[in-house]
PDB file of N, CA and C in Angstrom:
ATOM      1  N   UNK A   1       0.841  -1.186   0.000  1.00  0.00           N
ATOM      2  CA  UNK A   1       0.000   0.000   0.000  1.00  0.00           C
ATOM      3  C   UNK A   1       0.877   1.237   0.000  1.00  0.00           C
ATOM      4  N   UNK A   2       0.468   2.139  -1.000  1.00  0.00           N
ATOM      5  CA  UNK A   2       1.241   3.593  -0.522  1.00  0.00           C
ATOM      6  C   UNK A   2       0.801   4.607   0.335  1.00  0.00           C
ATOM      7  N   UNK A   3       1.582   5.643   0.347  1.00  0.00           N
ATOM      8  CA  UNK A   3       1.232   6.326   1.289  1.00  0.00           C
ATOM      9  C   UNK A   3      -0.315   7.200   1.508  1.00  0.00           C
ATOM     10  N   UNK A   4      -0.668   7.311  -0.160  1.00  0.00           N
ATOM     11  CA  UNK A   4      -2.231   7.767  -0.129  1.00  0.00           C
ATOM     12  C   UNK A   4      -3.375   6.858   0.451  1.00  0.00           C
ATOM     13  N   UNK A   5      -3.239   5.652   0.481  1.00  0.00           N
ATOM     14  CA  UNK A   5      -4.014   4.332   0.862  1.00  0.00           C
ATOM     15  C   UNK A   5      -3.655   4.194   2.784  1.00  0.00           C
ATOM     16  N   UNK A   6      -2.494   4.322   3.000  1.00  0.00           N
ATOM     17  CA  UNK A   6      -2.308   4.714   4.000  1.00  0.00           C
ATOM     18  C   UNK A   6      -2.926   5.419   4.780  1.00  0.00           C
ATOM     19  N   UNK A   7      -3.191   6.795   4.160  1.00  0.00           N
ATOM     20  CA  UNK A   7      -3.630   7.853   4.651  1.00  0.00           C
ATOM     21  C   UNK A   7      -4.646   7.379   4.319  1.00  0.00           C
ATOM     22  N   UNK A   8      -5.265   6.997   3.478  1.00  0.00           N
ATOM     23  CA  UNK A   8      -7.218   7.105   3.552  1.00  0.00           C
ATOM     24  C   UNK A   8      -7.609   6.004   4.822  1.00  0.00           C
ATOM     25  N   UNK A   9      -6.937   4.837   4.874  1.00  0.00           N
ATOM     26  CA  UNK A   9      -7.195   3.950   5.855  1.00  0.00           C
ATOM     27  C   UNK A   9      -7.072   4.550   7.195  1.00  0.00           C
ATOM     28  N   UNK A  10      -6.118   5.548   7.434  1.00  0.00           N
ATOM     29  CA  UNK A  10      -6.103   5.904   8.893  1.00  0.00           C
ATOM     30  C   UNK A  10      -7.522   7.046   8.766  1.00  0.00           C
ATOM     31  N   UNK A  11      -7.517   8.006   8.146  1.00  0.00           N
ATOM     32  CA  UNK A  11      -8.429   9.075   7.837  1.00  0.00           C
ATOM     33  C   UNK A  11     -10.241   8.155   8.128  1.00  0.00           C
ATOM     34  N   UNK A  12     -10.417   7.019   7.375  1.00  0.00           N
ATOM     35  CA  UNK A  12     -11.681   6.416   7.564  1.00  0.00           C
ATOM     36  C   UNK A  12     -11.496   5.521   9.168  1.00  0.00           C
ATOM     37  N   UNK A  13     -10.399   5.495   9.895  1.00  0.00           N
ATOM     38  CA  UNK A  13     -10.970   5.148  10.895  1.00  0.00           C
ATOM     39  C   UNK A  13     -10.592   5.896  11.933  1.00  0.00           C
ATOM     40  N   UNK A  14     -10.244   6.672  11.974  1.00  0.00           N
ATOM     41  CA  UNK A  14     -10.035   7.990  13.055  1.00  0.00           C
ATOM     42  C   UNK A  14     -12.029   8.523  12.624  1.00  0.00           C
ATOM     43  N   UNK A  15     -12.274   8.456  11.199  1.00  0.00           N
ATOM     44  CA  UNK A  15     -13.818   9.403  11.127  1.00  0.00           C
ATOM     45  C   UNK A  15     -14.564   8.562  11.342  1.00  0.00           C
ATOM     46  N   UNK A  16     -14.866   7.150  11.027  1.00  0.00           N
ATOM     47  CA  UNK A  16     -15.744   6.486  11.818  1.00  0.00           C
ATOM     48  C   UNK A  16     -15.316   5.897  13.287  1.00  0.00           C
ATOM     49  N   UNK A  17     -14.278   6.004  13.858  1.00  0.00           N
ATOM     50  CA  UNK A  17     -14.240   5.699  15.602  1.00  0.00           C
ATOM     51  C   UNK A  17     -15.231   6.941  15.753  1.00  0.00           C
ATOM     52  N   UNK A  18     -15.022   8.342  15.827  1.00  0.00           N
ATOM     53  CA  UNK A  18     -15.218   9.529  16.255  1.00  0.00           C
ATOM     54  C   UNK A  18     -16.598   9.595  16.298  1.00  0.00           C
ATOM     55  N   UNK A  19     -17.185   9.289  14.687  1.00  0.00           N
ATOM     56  CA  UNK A  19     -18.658   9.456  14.450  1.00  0.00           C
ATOM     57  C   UNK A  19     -19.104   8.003  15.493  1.00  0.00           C
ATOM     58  N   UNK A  20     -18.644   7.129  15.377  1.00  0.00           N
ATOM     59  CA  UNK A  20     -19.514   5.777  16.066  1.00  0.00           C
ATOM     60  C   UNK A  20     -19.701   6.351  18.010  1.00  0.00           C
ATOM     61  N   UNK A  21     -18.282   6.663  18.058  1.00  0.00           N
ATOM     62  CA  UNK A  21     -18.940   7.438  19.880  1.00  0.00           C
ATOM     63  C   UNK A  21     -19.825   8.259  19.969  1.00  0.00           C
ATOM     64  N   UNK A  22     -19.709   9.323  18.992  1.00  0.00           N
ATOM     65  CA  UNK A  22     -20.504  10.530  19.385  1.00  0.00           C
ATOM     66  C   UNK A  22     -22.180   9.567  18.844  1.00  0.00           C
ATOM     67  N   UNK A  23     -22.228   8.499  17.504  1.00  0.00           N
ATOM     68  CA  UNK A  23     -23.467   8.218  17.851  1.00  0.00           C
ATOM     69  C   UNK A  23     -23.787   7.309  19.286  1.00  0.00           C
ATOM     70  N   UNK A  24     -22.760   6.486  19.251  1.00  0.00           N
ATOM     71  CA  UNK A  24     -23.364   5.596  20.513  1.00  0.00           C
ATOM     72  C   UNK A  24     -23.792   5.976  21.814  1.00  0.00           C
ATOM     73  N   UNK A  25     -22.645   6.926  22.203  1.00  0.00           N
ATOM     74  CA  UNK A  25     -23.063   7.522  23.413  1.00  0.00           C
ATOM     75  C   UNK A  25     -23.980   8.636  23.420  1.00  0.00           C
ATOM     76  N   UNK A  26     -24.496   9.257  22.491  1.00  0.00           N
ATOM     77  CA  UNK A  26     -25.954   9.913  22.514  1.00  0.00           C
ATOM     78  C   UNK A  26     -27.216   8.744  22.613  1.00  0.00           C
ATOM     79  N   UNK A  27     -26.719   7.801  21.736  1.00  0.00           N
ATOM     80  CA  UNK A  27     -28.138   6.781  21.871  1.00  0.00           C
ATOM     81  C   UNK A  27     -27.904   6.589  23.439  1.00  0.00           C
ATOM     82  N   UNK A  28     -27.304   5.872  24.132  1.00  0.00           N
ATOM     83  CA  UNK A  28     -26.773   5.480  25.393  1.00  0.00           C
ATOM     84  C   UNK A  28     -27.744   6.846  26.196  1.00  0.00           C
ATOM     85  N   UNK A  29     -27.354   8.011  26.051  1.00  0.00           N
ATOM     86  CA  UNK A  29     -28.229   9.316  27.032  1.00  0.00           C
ATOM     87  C   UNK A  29     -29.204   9.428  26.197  1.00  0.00           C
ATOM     88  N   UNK A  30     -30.067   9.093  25.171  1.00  0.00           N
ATOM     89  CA  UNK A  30     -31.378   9.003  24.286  1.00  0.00           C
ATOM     90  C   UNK A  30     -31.893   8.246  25.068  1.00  0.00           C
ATOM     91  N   UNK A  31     -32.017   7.323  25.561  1.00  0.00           N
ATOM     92  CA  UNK A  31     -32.519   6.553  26.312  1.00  0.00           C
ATOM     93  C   UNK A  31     -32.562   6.222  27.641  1.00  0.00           C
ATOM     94  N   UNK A  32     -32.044   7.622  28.219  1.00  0.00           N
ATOM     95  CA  UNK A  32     -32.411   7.756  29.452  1.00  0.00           C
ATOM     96  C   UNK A  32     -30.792   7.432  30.238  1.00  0.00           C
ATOM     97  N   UNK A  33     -30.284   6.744  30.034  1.00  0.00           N
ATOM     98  CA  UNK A  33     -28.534   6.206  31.054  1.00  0.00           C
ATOM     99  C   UNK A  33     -28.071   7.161  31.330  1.00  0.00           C
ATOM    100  N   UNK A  34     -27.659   6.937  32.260  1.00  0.00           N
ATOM    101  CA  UNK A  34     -26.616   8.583  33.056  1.00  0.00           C
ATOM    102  C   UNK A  34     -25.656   8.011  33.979  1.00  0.00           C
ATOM    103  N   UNK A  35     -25.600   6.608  33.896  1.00  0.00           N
ATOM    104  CA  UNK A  35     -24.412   6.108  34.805  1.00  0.00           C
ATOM    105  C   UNK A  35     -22.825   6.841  33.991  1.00  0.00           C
ATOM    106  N   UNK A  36     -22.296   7.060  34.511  1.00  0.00           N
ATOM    107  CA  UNK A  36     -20.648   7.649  34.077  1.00  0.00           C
ATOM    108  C   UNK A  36     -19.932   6.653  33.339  1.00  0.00           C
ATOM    109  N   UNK A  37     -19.953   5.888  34.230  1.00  0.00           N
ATOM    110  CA  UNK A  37     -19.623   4.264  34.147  1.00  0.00           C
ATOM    111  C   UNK A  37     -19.555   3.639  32.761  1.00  0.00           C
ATOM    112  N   UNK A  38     -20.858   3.384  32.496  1.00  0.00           N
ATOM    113  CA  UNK A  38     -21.637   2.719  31.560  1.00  0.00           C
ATOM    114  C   UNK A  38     -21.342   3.687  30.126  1.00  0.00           C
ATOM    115  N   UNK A  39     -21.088   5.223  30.294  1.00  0.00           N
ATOM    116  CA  UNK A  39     -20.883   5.701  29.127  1.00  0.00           C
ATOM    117  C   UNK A  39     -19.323   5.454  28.786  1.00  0.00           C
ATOM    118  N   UNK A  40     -18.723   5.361  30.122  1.00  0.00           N
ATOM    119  CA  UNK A  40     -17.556   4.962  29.467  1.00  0.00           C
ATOM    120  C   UNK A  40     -17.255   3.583  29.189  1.00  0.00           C
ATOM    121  N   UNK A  41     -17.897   3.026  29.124  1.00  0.00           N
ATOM    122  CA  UNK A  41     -17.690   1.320  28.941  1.00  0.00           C
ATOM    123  C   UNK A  41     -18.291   1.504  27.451  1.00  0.00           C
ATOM    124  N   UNK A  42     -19.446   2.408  26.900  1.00  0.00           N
ATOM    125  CA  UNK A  42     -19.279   2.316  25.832  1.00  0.00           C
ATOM    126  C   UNK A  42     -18.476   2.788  24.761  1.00  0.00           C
ATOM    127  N   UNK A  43     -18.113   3.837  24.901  1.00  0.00           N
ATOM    128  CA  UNK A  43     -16.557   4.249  24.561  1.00  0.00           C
ATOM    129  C   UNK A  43     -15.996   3.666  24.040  1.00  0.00           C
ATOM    130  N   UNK A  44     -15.404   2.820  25.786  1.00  0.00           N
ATOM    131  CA  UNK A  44     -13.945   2.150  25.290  1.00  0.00           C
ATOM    132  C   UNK A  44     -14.331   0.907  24.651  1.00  0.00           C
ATOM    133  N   UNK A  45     -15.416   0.370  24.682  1.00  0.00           N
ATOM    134  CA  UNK A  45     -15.953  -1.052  24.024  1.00  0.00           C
ATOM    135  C   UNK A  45     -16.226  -0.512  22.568  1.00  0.00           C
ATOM    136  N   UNK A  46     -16.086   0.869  22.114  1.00  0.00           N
ATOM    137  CA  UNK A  46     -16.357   1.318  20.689  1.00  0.00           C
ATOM    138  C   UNK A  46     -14.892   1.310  20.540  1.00  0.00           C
ATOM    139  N   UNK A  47     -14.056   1.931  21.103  1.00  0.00           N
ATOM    140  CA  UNK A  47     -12.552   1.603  20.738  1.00  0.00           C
ATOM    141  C   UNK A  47     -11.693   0.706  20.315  1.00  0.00           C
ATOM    142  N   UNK A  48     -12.509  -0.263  21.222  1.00  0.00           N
ATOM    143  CA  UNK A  48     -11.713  -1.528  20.983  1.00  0.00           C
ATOM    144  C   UNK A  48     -12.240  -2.187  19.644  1.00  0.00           C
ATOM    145  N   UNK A  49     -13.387  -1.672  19.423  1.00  0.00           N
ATOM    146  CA  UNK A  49     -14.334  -2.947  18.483  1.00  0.00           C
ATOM    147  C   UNK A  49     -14.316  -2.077  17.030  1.00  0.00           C
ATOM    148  N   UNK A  50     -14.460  -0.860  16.797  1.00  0.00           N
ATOM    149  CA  UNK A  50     -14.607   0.095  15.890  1.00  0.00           C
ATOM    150  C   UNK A  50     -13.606  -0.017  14.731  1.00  0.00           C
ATOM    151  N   UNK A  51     -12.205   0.098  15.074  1.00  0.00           N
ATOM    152  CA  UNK A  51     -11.157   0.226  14.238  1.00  0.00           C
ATOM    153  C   UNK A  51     -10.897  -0.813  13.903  1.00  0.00           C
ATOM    154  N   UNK A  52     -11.121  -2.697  14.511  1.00  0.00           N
ATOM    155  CA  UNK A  52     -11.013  -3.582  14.249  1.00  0.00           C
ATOM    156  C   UNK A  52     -11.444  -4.034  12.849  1.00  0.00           C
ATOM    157  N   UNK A  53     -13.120  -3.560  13.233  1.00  0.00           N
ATOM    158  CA  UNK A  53     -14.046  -3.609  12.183  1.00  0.00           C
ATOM    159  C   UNK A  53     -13.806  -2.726  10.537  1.00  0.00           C
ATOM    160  N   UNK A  54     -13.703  -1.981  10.757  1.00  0.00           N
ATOM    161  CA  UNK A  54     -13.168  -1.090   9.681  1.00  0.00           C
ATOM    162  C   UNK A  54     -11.700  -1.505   9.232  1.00  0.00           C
ATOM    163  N   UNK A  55     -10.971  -1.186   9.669  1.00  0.00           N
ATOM    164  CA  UNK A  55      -9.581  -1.824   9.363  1.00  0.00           C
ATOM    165  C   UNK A  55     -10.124  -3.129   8.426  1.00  0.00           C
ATOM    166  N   UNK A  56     -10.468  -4.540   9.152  1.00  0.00           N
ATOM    167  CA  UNK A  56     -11.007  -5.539   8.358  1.00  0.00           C
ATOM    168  C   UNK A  56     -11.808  -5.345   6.840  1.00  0.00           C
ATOM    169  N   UNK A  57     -12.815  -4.756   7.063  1.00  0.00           N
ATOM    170  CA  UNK A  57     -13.437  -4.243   5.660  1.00  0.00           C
ATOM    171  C   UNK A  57     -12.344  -3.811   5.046  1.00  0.00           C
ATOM    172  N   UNK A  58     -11.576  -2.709   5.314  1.00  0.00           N
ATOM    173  CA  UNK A  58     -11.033  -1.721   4.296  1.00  0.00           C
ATOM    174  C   UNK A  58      -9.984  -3.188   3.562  1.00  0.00           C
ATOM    175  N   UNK A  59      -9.518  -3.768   4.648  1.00  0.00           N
ATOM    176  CA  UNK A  59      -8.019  -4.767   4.065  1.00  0.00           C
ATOM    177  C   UNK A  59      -9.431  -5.593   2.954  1.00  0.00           C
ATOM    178  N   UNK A  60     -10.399  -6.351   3.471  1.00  0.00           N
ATOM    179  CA  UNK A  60     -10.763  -6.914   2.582  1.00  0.00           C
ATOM    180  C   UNK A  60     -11.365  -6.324   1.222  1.00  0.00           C
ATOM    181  N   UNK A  61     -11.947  -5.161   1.215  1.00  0.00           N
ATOM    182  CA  UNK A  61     -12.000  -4.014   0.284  1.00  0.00           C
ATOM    183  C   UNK A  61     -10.600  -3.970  -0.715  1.00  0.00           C
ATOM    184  N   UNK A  62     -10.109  -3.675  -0.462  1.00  0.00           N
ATOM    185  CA  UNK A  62      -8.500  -3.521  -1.210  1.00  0.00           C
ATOM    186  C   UNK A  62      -7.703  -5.085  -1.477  1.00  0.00           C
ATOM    187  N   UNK A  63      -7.669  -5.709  -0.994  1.00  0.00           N
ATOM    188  CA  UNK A  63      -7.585  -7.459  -1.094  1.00  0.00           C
ATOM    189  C   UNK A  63      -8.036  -8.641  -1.878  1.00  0.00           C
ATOM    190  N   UNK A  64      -9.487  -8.262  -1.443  1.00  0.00           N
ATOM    191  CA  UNK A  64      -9.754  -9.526  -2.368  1.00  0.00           C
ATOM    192  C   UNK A  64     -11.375  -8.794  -3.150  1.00  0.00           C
ATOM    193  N   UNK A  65     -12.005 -10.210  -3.896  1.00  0.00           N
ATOM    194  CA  UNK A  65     -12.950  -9.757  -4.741  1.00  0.00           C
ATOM    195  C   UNK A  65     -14.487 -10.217  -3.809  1.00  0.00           C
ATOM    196  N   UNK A  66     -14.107 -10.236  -2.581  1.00  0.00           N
ATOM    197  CA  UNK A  66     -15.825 -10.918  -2.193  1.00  0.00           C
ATOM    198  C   UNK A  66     -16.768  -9.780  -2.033  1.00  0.00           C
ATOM    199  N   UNK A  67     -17.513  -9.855  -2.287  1.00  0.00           N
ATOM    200  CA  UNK A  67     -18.382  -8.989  -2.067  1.00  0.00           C
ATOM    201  C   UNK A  67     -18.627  -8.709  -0.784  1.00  0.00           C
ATOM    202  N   UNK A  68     -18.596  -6.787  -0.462  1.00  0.00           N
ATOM    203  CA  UNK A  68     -18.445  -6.266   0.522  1.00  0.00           C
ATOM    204  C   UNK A  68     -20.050  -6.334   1.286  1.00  0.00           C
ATOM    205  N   UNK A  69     -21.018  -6.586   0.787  1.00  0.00           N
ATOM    206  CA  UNK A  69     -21.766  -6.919   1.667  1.00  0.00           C
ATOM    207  C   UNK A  69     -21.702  -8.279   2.761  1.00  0.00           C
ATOM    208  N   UNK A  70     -20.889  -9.295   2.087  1.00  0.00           N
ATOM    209  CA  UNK A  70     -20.791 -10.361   2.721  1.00  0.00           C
ATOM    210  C   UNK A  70     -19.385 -10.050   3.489  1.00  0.00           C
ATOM    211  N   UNK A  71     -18.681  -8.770   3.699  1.00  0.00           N
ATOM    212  CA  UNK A  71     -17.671  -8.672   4.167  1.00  0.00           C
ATOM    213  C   UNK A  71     -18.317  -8.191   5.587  1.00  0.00           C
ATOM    214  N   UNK A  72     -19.798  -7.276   5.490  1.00  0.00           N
ATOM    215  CA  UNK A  72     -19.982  -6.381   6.444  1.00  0.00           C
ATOM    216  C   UNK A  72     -20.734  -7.232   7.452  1.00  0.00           C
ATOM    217  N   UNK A  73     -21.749  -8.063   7.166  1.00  0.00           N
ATOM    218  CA  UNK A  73     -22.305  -9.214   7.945  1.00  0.00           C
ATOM    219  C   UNK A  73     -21.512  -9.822   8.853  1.00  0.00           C
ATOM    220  N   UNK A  74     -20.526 -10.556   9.062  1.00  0.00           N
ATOM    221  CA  UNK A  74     -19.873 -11.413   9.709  1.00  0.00           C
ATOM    222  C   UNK A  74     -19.311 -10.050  10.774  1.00  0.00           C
ATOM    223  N   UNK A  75     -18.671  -9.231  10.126  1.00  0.00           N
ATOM    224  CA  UNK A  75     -17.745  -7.811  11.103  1.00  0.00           C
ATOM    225  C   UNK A  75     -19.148  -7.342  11.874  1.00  0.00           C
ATOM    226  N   UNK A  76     -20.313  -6.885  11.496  1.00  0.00           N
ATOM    227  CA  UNK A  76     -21.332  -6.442  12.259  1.00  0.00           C
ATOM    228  C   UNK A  76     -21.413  -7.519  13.388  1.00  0.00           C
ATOM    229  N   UNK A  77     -21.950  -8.939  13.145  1.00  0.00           N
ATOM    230  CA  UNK A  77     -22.725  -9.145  13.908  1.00  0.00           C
ATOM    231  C   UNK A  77     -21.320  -9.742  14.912  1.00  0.00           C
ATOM    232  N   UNK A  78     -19.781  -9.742  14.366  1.00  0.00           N
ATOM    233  CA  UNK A  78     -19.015  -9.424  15.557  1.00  0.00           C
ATOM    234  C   UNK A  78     -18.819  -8.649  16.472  1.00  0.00           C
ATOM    235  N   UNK A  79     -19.291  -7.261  16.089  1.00  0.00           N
ATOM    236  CA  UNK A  79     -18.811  -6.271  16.708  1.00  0.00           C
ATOM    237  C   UNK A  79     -20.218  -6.038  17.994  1.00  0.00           C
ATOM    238  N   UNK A  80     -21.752  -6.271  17.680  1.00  0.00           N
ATOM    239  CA  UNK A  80     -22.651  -6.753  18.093  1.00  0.00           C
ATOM    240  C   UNK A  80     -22.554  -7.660  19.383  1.00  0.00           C
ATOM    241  N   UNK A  81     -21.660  -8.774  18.611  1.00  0.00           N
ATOM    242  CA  UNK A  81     -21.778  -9.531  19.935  1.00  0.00           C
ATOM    243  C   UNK A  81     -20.608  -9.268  20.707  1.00  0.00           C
ATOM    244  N   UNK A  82     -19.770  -9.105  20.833  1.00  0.00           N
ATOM    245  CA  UNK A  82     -18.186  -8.850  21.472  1.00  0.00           C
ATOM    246  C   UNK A  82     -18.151  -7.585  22.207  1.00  0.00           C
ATOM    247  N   UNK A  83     -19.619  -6.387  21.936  1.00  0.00           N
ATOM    248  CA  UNK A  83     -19.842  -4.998  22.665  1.00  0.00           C
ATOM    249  C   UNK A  83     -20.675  -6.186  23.481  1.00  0.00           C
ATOM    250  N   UNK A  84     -22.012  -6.612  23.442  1.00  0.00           N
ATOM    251  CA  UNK A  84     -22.915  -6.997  23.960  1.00  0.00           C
ATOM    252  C   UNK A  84     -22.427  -7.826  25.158  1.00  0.00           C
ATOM    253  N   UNK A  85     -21.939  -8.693  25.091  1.00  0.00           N
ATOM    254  CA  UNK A  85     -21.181  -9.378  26.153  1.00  0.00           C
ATOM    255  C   UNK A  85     -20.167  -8.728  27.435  1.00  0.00           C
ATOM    256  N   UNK A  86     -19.300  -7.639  26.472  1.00  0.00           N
ATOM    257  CA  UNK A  86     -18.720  -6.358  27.405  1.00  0.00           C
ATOM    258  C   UNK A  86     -19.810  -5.786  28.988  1.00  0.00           C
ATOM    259  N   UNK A  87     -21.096  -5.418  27.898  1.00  0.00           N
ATOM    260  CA  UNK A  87     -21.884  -4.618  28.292  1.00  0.00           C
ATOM    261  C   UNK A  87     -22.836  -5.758  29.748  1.00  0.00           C
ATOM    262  N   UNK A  88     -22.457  -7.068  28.729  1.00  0.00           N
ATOM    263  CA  UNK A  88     -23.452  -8.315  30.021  1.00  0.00           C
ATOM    264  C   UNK A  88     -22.285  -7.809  31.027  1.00  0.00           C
ATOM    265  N   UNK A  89     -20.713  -8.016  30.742  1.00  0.00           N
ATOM    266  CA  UNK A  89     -20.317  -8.307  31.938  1.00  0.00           C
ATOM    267  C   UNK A  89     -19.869  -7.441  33.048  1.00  0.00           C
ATOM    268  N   UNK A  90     -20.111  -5.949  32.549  1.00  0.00           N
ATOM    269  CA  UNK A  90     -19.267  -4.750  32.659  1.00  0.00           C
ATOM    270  C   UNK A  90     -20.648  -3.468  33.237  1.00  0.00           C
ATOM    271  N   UNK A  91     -21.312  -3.688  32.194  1.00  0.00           N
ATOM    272  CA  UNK A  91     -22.214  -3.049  32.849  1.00  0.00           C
ATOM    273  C   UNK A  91     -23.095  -2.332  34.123  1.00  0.00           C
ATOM    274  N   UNK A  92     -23.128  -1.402  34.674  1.00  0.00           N
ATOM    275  CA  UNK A  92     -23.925  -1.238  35.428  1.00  0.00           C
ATOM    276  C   UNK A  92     -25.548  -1.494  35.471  1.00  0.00           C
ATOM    277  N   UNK A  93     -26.041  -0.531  34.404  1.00  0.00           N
ATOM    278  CA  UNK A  93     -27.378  -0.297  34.297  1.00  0.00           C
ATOM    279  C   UNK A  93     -27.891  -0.693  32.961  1.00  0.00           C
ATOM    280  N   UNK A  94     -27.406  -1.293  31.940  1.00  0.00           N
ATOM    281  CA  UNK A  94     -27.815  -1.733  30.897  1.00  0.00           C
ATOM    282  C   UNK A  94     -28.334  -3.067  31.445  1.00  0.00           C
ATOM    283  N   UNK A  95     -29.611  -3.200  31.555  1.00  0.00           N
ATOM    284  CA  UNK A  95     -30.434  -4.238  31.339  1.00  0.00           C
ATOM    285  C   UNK A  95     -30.726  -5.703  30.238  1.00  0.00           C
ATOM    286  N   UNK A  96     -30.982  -5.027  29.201  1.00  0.00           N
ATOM    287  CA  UNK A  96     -30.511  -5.654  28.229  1.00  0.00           C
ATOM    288  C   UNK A  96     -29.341  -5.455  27.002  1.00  0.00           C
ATOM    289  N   UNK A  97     -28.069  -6.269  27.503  1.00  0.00           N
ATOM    290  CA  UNK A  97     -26.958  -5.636  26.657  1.00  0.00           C
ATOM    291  C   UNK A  97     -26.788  -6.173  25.367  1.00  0.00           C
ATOM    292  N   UNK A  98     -27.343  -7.147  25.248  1.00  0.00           N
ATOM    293  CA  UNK A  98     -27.207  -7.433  23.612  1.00  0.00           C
ATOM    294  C   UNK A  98     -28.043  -6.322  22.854  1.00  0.00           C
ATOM    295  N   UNK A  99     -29.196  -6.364  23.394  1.00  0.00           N
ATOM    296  CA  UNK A  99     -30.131  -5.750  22.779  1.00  0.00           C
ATOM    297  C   UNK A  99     -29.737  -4.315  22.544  1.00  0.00           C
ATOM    298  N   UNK A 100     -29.245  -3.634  23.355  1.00  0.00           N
ATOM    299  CA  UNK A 100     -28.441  -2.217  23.390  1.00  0.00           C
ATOM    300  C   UNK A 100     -27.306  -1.951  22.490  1.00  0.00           C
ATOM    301  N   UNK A 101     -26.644  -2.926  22.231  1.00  0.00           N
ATOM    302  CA  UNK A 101     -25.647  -3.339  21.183  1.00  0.00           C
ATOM    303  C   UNK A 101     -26.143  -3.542  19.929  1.00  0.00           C
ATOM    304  N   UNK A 102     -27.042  -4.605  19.974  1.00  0.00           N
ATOM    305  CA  UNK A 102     -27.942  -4.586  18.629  1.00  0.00           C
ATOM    306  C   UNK A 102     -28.127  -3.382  17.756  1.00  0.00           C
ATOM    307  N   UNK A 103     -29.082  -2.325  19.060  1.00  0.00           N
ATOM    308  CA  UNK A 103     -29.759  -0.895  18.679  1.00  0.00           C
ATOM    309  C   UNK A 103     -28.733  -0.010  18.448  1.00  0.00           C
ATOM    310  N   UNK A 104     -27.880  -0.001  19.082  1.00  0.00           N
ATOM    311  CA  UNK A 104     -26.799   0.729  18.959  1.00  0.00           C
ATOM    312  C   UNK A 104     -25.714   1.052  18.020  1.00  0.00           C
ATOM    313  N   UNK A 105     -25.232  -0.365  17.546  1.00  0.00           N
ATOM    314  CA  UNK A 105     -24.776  -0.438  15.768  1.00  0.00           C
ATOM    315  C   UNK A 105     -25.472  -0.730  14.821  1.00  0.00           C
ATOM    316  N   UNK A 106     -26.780  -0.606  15.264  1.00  0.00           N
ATOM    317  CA  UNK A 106     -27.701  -0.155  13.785  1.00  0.00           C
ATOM    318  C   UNK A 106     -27.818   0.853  13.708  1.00  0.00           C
ATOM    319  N   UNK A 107     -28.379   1.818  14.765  1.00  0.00           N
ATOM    320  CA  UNK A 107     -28.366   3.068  14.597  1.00  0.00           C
ATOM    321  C   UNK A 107     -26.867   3.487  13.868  1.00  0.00           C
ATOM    322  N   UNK A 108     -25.804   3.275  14.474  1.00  0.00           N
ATOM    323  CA  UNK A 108     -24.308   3.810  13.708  1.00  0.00           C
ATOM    324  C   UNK A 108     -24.377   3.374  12.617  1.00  0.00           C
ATOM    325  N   UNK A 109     -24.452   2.193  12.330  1.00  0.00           N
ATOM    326  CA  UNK A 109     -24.549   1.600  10.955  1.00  0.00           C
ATOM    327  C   UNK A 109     -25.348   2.233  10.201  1.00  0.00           C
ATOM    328  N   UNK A 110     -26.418   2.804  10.354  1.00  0.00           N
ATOM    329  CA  UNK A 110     -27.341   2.775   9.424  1.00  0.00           C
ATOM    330  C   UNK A 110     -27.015   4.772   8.906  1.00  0.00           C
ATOM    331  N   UNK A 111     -26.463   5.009  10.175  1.00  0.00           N
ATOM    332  CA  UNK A 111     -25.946   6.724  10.283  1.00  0.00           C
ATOM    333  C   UNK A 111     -24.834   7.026   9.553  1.00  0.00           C
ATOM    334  N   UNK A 112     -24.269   5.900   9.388  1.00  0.00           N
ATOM    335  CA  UNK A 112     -22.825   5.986   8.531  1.00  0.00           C
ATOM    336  C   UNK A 112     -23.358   6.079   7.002  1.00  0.00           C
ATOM    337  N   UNK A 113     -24.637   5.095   6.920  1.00  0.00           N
ATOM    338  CA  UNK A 113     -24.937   4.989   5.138  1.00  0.00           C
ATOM    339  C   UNK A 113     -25.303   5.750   4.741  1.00  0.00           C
ATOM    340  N   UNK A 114     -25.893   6.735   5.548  1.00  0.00           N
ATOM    341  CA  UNK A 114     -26.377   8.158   5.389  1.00  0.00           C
ATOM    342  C   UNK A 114     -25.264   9.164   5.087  1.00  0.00           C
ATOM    343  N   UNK A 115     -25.025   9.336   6.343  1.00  0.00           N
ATOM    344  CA  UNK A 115     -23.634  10.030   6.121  1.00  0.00           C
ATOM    345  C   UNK A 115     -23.225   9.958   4.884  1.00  0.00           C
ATOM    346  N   UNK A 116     -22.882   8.858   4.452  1.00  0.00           N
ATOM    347  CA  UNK A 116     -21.729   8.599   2.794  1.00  0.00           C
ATOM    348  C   UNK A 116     -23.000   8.966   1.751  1.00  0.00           C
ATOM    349  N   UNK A 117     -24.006   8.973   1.439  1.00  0.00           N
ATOM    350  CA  UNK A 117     -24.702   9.493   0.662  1.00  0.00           C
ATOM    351  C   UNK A 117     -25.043  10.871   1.001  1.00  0.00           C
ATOM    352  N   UNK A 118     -25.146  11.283   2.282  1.00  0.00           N
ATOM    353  CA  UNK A 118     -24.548  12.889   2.111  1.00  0.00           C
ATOM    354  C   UNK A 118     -23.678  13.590   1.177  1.00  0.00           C
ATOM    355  N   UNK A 119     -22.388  12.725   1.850  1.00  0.00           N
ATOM    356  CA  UNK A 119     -20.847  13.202   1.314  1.00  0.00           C
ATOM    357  C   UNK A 119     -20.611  13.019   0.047  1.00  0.00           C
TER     358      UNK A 119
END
């Protein structure tokens, strides 16, 4: 990869980490949570899981020929379950954490597809 590919790969995940907190943790206070705690568990559970995900797409994007919808399925419903479980075990006040995870990277997900048909 050169240095322009470089740069777009860091550039798309510095802008979707950034955009995925600022959506998650508004959904997180959309719905009422105000533990401190809990917003930072989603955070750092977007940190950890965010750039993974992206990074993966982009390498398989640039890599190979499968089709990127079947690239995004498997990375979603990882990132889904690997927050969700965080959230079972870490959690304060999330009740239901899959389900919060679920809602939570759909909403981003679905804010990002927007977004790019904005842009």
């Amino acid at each position: 990869m050169g240095i322009i590919m470089d740069t777009a790969i860091f550039t798309a995940l510095a802008i979707s980490l950034v955009l995925t907190i600022i959506i998650e943790a508004g959904f997180f206070s959309l719905i009422g949570k105000r533990n401190k705690k809990d917003l930072l568990l989603v955070i750092l559970v977007n940190v950890l899981t965010n750039p993974v995900v992206v990074l993966l797409y982009w390498l398989a994007a640039y890599y190979t020929d499968i089709s990127l919808i079947i690239v995004k399925i498997p990375l979603e419903v990882f990132a889904v379950t690997a927050e969700g479980y965080c959230y079972k075990k870490y959690a304060l006040e999330l009740k239901r954490p899959y389900a919060f995870s679920l809602a939570a990277n759909a909403i981003s997900f679905l804010s990002g597809i927007l977004i790019q048909q904005i842009i």
